[in-house]
PDB file of N, CA and C in Angstrom:
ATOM      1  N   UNK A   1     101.734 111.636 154.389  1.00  0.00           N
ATOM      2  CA  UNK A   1     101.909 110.730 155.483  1.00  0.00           C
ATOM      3  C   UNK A   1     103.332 110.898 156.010  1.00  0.00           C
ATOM      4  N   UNK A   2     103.724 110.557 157.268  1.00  0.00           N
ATOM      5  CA  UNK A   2     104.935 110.101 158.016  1.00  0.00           C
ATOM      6  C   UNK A   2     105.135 108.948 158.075  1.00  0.00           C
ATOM      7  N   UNK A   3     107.011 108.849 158.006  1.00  0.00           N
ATOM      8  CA  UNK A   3     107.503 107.914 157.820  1.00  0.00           C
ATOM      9  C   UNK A   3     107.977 107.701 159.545  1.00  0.00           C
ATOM     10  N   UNK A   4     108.189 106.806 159.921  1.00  0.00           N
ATOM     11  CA  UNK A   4     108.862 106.398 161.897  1.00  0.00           C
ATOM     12  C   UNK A   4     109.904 107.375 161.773  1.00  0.00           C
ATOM     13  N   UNK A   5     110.722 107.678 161.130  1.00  0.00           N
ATOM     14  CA  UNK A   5     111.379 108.547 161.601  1.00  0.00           C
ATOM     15  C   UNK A   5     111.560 110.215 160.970  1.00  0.00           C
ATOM     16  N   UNK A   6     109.717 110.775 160.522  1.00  0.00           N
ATOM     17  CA  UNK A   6     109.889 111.838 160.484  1.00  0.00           C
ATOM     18  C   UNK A   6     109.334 112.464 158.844  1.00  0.00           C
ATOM     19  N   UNK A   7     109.853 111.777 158.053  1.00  0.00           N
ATOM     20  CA  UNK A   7     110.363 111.920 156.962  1.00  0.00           C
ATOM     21  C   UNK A   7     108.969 111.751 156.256  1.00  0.00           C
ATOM     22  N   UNK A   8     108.436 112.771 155.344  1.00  0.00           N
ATOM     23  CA  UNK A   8     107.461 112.566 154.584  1.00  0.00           C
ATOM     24  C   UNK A   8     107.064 111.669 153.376  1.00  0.00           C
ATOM     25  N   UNK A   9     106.039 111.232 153.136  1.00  0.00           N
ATOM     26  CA  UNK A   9     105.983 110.242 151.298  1.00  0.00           C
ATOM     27  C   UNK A   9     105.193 110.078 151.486  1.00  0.00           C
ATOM     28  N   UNK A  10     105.010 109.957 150.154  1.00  0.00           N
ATOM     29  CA  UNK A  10     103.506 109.748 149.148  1.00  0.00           C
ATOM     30  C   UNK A  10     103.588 108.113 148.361  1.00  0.00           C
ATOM     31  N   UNK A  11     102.274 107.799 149.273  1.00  0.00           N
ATOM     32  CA  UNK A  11     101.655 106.502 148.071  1.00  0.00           C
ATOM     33  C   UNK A  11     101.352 106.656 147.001  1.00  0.00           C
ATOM     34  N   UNK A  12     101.977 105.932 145.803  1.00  0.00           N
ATOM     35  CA  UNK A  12     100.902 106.143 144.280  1.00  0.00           C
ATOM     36  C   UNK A  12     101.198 104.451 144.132  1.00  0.00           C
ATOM     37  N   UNK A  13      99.754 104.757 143.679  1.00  0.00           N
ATOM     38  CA  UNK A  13      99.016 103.321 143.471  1.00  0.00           C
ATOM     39  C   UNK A  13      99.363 103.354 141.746  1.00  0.00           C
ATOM     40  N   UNK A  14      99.413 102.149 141.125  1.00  0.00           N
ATOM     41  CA  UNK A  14     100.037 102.469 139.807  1.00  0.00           C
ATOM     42  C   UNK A  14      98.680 101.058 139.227  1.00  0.00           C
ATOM     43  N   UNK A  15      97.888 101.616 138.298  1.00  0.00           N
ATOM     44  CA  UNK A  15      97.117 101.206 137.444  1.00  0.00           C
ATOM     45  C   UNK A  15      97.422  99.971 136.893  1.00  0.00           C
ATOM     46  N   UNK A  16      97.273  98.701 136.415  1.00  0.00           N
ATOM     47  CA  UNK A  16      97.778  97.826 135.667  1.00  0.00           C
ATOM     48  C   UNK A  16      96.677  97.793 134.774  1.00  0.00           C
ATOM     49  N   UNK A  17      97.105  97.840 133.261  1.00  0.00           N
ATOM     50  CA  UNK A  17      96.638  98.079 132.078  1.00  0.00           C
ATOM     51  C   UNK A  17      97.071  97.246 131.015  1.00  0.00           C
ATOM     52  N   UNK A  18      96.419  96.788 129.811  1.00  0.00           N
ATOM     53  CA  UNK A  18      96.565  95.992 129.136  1.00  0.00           C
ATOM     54  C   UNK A  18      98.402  96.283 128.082  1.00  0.00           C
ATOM     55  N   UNK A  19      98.932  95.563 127.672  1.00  0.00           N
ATOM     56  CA  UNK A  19     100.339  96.192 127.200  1.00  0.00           C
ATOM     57  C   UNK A  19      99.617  96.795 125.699  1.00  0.00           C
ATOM     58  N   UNK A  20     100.784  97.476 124.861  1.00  0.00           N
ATOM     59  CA  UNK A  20     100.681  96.791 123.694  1.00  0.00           C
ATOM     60  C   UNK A  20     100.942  95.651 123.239  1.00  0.00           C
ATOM     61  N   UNK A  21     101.625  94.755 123.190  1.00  0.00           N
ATOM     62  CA  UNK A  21     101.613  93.777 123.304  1.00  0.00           C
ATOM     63  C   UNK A  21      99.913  92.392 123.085  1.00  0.00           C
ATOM     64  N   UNK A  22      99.745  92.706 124.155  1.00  0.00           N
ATOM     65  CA  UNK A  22      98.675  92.193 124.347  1.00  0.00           C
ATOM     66  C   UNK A  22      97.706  93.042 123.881  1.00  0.00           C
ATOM     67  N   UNK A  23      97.274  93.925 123.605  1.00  0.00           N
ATOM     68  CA  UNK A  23      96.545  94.602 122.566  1.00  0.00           C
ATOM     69  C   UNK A  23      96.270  94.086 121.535  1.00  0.00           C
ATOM     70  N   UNK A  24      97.723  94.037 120.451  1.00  0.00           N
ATOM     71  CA  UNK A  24      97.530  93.976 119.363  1.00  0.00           C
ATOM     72  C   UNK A  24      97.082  92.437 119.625  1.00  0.00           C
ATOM     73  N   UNK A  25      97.721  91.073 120.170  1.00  0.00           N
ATOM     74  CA  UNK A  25      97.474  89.802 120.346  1.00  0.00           C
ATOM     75  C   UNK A  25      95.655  89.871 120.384  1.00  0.00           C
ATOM     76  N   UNK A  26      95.210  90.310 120.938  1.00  0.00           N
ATOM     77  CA  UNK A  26      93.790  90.438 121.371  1.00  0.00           C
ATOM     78  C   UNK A  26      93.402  91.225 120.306  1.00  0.00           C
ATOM     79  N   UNK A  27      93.543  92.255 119.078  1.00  0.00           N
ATOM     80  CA  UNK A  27      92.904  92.770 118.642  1.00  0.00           C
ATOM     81  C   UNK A  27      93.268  91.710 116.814  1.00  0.00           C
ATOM     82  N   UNK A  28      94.115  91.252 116.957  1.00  0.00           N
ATOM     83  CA  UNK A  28      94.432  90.113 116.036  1.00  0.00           C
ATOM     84  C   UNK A  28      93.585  89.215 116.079  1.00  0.00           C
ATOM     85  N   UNK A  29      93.145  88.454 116.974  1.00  0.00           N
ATOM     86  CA  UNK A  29      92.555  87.008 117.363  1.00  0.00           C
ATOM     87  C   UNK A  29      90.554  87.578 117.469  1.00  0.00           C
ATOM     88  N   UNK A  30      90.585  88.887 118.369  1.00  0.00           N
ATOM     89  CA  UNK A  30      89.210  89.284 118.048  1.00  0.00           C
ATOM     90  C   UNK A  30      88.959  89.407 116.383  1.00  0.00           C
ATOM     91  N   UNK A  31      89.426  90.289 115.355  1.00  0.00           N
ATOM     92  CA  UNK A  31      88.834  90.893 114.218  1.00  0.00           C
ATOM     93  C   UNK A  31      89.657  89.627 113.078  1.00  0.00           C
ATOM     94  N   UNK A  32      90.473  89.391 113.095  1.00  0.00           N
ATOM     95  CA  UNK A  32      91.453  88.361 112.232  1.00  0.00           C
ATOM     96  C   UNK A  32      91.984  89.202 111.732  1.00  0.00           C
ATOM     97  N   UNK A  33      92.832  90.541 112.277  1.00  0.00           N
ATOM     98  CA  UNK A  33      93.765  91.280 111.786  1.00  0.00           C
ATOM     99  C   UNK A  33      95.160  90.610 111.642  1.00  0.00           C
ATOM    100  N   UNK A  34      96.165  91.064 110.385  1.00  0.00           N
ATOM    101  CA  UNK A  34      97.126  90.823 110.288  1.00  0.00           C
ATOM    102  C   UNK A  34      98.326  91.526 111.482  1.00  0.00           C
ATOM    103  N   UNK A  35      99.038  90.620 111.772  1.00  0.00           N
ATOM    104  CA  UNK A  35      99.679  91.778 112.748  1.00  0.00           C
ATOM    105  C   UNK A  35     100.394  92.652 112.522  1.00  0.00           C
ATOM    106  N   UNK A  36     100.549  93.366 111.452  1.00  0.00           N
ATOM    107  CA  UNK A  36     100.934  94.824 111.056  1.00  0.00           C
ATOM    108  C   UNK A  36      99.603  95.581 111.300  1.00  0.00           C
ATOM    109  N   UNK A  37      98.682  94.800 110.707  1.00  0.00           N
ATOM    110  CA  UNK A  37      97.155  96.026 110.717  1.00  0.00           C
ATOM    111  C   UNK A  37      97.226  96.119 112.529  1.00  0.00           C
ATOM    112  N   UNK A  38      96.934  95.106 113.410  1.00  0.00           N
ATOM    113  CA  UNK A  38      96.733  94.940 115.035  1.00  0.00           C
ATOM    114  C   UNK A  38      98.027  96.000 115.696  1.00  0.00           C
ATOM    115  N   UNK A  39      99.533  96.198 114.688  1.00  0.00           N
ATOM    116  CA  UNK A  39     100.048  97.051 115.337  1.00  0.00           C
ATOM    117  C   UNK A  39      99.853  98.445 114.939  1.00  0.00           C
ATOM    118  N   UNK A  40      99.210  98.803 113.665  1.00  0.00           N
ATOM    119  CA  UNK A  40      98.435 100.020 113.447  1.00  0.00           C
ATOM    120  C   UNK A  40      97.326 100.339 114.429  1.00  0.00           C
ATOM    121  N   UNK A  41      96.968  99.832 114.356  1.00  0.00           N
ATOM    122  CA  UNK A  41      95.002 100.059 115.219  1.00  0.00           C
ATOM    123  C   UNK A  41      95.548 100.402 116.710  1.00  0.00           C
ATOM    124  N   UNK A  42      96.496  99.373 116.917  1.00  0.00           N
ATOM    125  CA  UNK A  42      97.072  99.677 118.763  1.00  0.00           C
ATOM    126  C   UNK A  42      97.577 101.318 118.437  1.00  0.00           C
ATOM    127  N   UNK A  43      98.598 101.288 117.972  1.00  0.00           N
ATOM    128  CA  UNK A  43      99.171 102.665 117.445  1.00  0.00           C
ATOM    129  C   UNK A  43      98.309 104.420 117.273  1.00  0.00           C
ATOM    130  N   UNK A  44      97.131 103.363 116.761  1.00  0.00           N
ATOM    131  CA  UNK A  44      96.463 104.339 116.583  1.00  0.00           C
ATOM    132  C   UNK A  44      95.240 104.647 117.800  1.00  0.00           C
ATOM    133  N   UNK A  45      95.226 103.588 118.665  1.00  0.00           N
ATOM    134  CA  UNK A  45      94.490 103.237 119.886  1.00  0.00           C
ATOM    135  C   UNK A  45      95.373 104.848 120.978  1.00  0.00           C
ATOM    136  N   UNK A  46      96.657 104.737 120.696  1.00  0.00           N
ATOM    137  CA  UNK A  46      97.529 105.518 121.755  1.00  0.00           C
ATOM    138  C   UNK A  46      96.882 106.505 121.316  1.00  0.00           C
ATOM    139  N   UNK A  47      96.848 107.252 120.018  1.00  0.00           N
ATOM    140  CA  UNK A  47      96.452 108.546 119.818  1.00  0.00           C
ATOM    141  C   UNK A  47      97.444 108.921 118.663  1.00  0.00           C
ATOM    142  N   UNK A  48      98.235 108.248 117.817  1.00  0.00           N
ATOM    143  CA  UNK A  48      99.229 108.445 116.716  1.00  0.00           C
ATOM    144  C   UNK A  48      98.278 108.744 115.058  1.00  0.00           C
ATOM    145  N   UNK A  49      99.650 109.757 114.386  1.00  0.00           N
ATOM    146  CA  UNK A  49      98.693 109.771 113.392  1.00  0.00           C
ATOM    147  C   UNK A  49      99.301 109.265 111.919  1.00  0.00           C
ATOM    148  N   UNK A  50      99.267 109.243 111.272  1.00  0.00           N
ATOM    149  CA  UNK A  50      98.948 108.204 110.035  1.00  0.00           C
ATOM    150  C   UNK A  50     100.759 108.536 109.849  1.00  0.00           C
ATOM    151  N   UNK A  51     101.379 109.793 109.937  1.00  0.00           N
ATOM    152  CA  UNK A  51     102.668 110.242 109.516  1.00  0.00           C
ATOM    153  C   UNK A  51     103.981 109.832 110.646  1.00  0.00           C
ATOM    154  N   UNK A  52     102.836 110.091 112.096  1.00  0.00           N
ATOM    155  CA  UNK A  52     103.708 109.399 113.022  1.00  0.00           C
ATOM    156  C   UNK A  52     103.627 108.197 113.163  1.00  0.00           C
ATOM    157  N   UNK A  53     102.427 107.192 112.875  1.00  0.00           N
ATOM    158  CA  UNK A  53     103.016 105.909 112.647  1.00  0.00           C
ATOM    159  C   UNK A  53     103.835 105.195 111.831  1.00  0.00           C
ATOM    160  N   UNK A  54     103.873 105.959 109.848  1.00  0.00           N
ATOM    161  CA  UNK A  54     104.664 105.673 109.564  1.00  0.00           C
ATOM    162  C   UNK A  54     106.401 105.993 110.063  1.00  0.00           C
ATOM    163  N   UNK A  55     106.740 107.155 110.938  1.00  0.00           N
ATOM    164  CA  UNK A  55     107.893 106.929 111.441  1.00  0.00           C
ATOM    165  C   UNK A  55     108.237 106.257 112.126  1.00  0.00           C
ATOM    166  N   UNK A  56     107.173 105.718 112.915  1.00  0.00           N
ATOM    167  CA  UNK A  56     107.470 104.635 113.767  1.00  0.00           C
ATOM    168  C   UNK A  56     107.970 103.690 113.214  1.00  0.00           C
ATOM    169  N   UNK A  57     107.119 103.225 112.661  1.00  0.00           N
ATOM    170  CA  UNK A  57     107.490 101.652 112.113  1.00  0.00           C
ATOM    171  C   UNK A  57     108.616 101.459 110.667  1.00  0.00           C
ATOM    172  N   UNK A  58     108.280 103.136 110.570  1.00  0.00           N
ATOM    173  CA  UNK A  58     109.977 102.791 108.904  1.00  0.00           C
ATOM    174  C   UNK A  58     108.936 102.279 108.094  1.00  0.00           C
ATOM    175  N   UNK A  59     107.985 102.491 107.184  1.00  0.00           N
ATOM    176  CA  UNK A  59     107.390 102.781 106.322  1.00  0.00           C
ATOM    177  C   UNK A  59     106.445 103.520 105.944  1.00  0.00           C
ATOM    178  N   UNK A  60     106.325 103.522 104.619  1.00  0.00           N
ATOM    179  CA  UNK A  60     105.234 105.040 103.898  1.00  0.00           C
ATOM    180  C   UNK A  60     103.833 105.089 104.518  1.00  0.00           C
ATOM    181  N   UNK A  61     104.433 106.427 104.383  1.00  0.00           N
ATOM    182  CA  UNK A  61     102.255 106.741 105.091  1.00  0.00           C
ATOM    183  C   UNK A  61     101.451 106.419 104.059  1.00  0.00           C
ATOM    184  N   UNK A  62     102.025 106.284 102.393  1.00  0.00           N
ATOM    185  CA  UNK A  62     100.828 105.131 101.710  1.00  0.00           C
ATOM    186  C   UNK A  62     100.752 103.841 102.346  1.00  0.00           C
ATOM    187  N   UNK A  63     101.056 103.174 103.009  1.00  0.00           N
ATOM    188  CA  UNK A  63     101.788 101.955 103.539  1.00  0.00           C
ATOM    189  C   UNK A  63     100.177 101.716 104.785  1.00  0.00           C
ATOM    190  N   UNK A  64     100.877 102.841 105.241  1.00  0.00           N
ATOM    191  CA  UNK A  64     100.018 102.983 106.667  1.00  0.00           C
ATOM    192  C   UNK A  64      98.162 103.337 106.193  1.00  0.00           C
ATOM    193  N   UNK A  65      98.160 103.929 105.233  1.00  0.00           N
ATOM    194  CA  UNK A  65      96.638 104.099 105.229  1.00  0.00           C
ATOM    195  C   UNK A  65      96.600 102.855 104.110  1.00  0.00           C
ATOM    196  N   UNK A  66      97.342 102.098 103.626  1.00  0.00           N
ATOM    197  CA  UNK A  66      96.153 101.045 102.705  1.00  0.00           C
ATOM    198  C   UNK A  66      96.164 100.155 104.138  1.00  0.00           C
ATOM    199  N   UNK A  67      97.199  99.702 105.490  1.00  0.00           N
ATOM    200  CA  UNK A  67      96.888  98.810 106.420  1.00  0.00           C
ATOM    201  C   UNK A  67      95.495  99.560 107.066  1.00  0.00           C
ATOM    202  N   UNK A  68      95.742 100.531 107.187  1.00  0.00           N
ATOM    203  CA  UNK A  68      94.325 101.687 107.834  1.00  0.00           C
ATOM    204  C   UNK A  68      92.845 101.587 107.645  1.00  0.00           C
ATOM    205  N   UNK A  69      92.537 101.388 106.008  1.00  0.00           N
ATOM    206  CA  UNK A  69      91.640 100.819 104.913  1.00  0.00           C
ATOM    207  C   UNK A  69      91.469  99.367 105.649  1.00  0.00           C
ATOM    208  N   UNK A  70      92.774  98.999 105.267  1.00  0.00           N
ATOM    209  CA  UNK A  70      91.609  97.694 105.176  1.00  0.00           C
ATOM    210  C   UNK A  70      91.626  97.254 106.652  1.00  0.00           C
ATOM    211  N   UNK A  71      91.893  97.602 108.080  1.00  0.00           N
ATOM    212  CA  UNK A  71      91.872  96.981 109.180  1.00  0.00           C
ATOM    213  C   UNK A  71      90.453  97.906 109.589  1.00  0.00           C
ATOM    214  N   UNK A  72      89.572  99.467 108.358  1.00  0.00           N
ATOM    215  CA  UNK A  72      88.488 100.064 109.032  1.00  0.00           C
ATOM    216  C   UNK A  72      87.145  98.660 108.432  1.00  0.00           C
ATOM    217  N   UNK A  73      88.102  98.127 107.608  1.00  0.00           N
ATOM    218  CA  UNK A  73      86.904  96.993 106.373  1.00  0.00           C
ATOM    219  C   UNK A  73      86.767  95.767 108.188  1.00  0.00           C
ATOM    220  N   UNK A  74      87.737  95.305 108.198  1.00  0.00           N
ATOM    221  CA  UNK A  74      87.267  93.999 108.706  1.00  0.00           C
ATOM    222  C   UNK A  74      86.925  94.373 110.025  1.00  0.00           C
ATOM    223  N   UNK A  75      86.699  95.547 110.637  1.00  0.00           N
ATOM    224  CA  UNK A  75      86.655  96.081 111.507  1.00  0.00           C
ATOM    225  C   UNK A  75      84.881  96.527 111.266  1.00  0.00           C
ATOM    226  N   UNK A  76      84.534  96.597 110.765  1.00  0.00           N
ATOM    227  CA  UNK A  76      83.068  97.354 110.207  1.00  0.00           C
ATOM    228  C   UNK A  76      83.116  98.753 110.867  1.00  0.00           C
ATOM    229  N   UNK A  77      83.767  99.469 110.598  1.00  0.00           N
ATOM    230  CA  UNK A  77      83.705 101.308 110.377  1.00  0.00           C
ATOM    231  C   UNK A  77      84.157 101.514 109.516  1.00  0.00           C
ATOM    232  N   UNK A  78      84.010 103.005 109.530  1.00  0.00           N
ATOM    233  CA  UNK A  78      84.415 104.146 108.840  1.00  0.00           C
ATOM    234  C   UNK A  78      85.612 104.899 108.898  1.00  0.00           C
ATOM    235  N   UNK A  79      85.577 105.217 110.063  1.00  0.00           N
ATOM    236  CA  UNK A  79      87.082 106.258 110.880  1.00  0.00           C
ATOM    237  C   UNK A  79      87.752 105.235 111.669  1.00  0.00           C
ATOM    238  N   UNK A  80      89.146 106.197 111.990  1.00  0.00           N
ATOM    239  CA  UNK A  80      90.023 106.058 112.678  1.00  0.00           C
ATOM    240  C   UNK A  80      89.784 105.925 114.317  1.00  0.00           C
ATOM    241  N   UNK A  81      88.735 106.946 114.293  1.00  0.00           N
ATOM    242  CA  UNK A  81      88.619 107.101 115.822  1.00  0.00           C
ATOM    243  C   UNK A  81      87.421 105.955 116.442  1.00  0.00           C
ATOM    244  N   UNK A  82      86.209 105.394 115.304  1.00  0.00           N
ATOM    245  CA  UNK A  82      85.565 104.257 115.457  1.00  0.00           C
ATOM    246  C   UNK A  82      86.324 103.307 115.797  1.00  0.00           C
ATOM    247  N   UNK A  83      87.293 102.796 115.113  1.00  0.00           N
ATOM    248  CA  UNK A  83      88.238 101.598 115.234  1.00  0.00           C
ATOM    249  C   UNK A  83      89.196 101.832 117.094  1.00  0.00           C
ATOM    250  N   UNK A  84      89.617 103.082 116.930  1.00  0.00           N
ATOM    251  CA  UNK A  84      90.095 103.316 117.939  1.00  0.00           C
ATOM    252  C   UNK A  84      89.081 103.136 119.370  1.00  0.00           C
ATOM    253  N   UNK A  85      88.107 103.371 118.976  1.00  0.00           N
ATOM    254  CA  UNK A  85      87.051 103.234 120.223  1.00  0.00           C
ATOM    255  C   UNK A  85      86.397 102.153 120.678  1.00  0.00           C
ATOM    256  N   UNK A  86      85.660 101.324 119.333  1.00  0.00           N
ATOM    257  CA  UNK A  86      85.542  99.870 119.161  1.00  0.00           C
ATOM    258  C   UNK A  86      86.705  98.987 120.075  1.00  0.00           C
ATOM    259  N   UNK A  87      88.331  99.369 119.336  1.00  0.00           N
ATOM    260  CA  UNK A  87      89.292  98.711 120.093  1.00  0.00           C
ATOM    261  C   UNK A  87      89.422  98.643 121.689  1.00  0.00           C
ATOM    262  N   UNK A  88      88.831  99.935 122.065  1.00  0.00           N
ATOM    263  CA  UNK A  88      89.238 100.189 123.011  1.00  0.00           C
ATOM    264  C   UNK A  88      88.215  99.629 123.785  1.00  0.00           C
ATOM    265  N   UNK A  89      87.034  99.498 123.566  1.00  0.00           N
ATOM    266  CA  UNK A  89      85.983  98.919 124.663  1.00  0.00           C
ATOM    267  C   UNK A  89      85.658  97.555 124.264  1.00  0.00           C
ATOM    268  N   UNK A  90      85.894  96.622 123.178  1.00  0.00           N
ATOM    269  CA  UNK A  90      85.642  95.327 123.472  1.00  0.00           C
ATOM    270  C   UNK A  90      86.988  94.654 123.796  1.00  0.00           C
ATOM    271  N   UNK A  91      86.880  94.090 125.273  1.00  0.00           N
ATOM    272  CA  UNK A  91      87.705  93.488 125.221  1.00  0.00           C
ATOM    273  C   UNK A  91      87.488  91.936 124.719  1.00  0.00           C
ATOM    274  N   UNK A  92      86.528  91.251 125.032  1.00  0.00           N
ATOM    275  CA  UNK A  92      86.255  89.591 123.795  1.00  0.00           C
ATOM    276  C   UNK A  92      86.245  89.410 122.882  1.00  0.00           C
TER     277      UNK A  92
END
């Protein structure tokens, strides 16, 4: 497009999307996750893996898979990527 005096630009329309933040709040209050497990599952919602979340957060990747375990228990799956997908499409 043109600008009045000439000058070219581009519209970008910018998506509004849930935060983390509000993720984990919503994935806490849906499953009755603790909010370390709700900031794993978000974490792991982005696409992170068990070694990069423990750098994230400054503790052991034993750390990270017993929160992992037990947020696949109250979660009713199996995998990482169930939980991740589950998370990702219920939002109630």
């Amino acid at each position: 497009m043109m600008a009045a005096d000439g000058r070219g630009y581009t519209t970008v329309l910018v998506e509004r999307g849930e935060t983390a933040k509000s993720r984990r709040a919503r994935l806490s209050t849906r499953w009755g996750l603790s909010p370390r497990e709700a900031q794993i599952l978000s974490l792991v919602c982005d696409g992170k893996s068990g070694p990069e979340i423990a750098l994230l957060l400054a503790i052991s990747h034993d750390t990270v898979r017993k929160h992992t375990s037990q947020l696949l228990d109250k979660l009713g799956v199996e995998t990482r990527t169930a939980a991740a997908t589950l998370a990702l499409t219920v939002t109630t």
